[in-house]
C-alpha atoms as a PDB file:
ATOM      1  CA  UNK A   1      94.056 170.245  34.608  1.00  0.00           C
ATOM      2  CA  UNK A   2      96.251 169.930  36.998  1.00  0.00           C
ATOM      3  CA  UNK A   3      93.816 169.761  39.707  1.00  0.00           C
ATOM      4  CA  UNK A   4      91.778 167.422  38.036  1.00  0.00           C
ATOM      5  CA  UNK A   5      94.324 164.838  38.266  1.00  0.00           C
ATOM      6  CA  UNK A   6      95.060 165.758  41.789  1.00  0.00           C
ATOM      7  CA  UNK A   7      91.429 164.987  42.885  1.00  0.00           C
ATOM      8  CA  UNK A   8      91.642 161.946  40.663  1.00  0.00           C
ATOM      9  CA  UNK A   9      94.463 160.626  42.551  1.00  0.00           C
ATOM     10  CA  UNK A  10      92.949 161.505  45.559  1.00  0.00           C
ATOM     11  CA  UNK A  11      89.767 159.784  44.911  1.00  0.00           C
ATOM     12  CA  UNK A  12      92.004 156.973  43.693  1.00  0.00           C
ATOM     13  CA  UNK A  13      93.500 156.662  46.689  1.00  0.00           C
ATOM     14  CA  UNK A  14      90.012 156.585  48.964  1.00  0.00           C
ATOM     15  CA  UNK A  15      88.878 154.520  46.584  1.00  0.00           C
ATOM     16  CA  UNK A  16      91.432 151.827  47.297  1.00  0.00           C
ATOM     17  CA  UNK A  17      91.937 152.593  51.232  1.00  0.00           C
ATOM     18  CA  UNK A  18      87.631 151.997  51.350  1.00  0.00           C
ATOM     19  CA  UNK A  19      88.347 148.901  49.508  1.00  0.00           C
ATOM     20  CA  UNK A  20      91.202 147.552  51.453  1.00  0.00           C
ATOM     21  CA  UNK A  21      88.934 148.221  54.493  1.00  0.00           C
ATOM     22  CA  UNK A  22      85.772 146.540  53.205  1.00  0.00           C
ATOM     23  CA  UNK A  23      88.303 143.248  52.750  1.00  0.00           C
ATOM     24  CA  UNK A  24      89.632 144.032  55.891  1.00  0.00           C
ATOM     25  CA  UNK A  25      86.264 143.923  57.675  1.00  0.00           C
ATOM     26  CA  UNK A  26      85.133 141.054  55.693  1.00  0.00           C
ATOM     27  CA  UNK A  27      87.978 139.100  56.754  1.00  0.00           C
ATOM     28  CA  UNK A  28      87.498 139.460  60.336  1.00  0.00           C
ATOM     29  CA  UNK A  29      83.486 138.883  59.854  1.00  0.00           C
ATOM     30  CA  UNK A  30      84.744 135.385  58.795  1.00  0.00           C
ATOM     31  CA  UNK A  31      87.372 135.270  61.754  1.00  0.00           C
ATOM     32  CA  UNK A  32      84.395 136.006  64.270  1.00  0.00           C
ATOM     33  CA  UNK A  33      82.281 133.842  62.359  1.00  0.00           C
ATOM     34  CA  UNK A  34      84.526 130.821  62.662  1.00  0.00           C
ATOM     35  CA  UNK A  35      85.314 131.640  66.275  1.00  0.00           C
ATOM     36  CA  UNK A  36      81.626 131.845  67.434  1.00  0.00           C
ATOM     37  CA  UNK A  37      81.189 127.982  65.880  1.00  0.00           C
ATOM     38  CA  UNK A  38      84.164 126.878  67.884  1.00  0.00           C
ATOM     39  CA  UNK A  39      82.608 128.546  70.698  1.00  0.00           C
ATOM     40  CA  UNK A  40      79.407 127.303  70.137  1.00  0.00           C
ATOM     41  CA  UNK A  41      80.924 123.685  69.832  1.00  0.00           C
ATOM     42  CA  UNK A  42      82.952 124.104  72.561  1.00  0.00           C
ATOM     43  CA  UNK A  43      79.945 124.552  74.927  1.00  0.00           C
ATOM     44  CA  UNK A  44      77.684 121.654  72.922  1.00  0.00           C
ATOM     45  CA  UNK A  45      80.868 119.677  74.805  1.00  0.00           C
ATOM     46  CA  UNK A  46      80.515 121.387  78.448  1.00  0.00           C
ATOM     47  CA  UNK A  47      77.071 120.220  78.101  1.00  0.00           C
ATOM     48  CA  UNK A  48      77.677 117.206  77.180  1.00  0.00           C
ATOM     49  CA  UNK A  49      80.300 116.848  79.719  1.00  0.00           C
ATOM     50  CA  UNK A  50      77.854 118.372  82.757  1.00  0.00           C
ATOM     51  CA  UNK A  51      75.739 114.818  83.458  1.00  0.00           C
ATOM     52  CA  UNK A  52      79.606 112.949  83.521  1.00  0.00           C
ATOM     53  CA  UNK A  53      80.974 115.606  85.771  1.00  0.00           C
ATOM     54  CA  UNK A  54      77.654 114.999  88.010  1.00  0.00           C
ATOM     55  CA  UNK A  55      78.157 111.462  88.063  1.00  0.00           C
ATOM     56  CA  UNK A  56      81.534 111.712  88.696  1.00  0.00           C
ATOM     57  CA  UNK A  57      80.924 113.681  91.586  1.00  0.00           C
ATOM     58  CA  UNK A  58      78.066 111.589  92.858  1.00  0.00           C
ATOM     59  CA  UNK A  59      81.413 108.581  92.833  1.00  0.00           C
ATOM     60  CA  UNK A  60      83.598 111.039  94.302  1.00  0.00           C
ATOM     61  CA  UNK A  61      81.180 111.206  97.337  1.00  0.00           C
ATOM     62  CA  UNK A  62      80.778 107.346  97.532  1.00  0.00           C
ATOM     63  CA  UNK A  63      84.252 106.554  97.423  1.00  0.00           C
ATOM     64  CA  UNK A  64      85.073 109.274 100.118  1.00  0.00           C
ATOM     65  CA  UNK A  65      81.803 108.057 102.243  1.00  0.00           C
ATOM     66  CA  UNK A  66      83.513 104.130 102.136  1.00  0.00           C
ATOM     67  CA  UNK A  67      87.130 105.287 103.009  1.00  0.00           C
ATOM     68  CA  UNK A  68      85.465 106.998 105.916  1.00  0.00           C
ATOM     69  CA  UNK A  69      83.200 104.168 106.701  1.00  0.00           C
ATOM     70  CA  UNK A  70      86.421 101.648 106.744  1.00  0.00           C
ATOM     71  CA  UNK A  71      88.307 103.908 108.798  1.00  0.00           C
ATOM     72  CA  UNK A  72      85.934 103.262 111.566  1.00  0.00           C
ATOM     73  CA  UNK A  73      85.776  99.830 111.360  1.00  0.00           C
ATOM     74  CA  UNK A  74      89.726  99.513 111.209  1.00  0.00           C
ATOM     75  CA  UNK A  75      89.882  99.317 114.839  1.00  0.00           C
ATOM     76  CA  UNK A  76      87.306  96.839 114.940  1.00  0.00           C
ATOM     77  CA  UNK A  77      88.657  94.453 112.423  1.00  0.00           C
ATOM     78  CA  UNK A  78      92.234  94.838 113.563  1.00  0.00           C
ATOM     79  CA  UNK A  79      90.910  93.683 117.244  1.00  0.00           C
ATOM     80  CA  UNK A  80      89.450  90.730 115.899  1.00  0.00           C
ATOM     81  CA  UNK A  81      92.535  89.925 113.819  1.00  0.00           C
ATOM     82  CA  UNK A  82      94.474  90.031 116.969  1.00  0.00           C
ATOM     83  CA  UNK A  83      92.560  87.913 118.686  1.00  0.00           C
ATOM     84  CA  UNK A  84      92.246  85.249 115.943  1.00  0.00           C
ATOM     85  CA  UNK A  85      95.730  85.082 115.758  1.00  0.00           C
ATOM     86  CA  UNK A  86      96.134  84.800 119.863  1.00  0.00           C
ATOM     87  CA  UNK A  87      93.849  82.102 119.201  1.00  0.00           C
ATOM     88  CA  UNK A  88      96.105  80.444 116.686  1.00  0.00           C
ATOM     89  CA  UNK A  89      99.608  80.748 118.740  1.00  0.00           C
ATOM     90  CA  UNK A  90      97.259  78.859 121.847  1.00  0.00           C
ATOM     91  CA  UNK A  91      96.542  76.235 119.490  1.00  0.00           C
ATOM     92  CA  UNK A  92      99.919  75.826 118.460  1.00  0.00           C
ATOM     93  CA  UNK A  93     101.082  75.747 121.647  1.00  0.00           C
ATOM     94  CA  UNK A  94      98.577  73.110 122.604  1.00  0.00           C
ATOM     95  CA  UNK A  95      99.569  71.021 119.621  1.00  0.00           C
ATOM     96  CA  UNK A  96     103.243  71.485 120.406  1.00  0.00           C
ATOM     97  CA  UNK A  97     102.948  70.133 123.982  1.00  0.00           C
ATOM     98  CA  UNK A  98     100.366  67.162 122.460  1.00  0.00           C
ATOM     99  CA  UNK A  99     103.027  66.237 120.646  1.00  0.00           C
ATOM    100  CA  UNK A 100     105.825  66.679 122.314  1.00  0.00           C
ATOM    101  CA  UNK A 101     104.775  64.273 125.515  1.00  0.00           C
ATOM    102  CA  UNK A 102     104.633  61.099 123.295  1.00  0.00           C
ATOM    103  CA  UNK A 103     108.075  61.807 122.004  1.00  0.00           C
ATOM    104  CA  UNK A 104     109.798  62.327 125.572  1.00  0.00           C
ATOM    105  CA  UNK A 105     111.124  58.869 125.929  1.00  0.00           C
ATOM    106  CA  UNK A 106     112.263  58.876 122.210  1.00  0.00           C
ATOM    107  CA  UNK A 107     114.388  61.743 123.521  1.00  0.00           C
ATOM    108  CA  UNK A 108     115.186  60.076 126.445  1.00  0.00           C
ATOM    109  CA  UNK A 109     116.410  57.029 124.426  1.00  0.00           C
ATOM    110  CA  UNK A 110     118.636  59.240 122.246  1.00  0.00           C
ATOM    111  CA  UNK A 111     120.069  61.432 124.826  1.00  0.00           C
ATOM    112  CA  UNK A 112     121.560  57.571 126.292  1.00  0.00           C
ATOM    113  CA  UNK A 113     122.776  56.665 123.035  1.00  0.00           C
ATOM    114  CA  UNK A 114     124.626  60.020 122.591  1.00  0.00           C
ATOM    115  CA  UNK A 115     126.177  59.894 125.780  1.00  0.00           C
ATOM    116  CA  UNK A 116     127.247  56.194 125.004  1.00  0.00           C
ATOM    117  CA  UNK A 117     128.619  57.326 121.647  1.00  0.00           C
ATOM    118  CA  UNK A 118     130.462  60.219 123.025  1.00  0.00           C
ATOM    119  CA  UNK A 119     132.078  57.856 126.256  1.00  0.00           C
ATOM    120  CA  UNK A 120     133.349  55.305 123.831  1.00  0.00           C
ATOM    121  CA  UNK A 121     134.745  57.710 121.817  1.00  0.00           C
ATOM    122  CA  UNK A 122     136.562  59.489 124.831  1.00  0.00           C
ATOM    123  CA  UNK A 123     137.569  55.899 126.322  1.00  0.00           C
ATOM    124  CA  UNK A 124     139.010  55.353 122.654  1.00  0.00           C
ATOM    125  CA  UNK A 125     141.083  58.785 123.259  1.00  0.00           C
ATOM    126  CA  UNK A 126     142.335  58.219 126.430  1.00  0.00           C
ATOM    127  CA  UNK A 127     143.074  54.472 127.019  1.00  0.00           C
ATOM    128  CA  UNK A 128     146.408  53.341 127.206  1.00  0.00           C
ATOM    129  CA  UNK A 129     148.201  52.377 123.919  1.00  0.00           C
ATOM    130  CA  UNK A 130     148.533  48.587 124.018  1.00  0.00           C
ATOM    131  CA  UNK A 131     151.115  47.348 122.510  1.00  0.00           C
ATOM    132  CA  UNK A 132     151.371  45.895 118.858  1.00  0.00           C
ATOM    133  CA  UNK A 133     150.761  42.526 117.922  1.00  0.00           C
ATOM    134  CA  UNK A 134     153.201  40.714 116.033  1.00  0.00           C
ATOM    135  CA  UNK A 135     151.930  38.858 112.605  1.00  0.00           C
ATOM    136  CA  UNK A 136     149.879  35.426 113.205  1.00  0.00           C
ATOM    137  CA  UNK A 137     152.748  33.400 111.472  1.00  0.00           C
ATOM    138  CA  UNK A 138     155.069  34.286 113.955  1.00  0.00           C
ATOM    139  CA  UNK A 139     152.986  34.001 117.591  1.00  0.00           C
ATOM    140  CA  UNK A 140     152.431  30.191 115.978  1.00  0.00           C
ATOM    141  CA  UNK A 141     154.635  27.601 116.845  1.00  0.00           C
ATOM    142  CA  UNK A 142     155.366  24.671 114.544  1.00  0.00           C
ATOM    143  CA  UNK A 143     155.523  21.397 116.085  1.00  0.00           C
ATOM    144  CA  UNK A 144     158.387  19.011 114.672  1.00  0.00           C
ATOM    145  CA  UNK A 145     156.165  16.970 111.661  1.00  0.00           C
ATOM    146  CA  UNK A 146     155.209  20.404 110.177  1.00  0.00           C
ATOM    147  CA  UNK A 147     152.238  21.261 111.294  1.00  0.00           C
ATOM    148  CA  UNK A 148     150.872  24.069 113.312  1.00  0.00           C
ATOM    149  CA  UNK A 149     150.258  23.817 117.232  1.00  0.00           C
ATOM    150  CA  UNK A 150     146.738  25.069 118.531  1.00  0.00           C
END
């Protein structure tokens, strides 16, 4: 009897370790099962991302085709830039002489009056003091009735 109840245990124990392994498997059926519909959503989205990547390329090349394009033509339009503004500063040159010539006597006129102003002002500084004069009352003389003498 003894070794009845050994095989029994035995068979107890396969019996559990086959079960534990059947759950075990089953478990990671699901796992893969999951996995391979992440996977297989995962590429529906490369897919679906493959036309925008395309397109995206496609503007990728334009963009790099117009930078390339414009750095040709910088030379160009900096040339003509150059010139327009050469153009401008002879214009403004022009218009500052056309101007200028009708103002000259103005000038002229003004440079007199400042050197007027600034002689005065220095004949002010350096004439001689003259002397003080007294108060009216006194430099009048009163004749003998009262009244003053002109």
């Amino acid at each position: 009897m003894h070794d009845q109840t050994l095989i029994l245990i035995v068979l107890g124990v396969v019996a559990i370790a086959t079960t534990v392994q059947a759950v075990a498997l089953v478990g990671a059926l699901l796992a893969v099962r999951r996995l391979e519909g992440r996977f297989a959503e995962a590429e529906r989205e490369i897919r679906a991302l493959g036309p925008r990547l395309e397109r995206l390329g496609r503007v990728i090349d334009n963009v790099s085709d117009w930078t390339d394009s414009a750095a040709e033509h910088v030379p160009r339009v900096a040339a003509g830039i150059e010139s327009t503004l050469d153009k401008l500063r002879g214009i403004t040159a022009l218009g500052a002489m056309v101007l200028a010539k009708p103002l000259r006597p103005f000038g002229v006129v003004l440079a007199l009056w400042k050197g007027l102003k600034i002689g005065a002002n220095t004949y002010r500084q350096l004439r001689p003091a003259t002397p003080t004069l007294a108060p009216r009352a006194s430099l009048r003389a009163f004749e003998g009735d009262g009244r003053l003498n002109r």
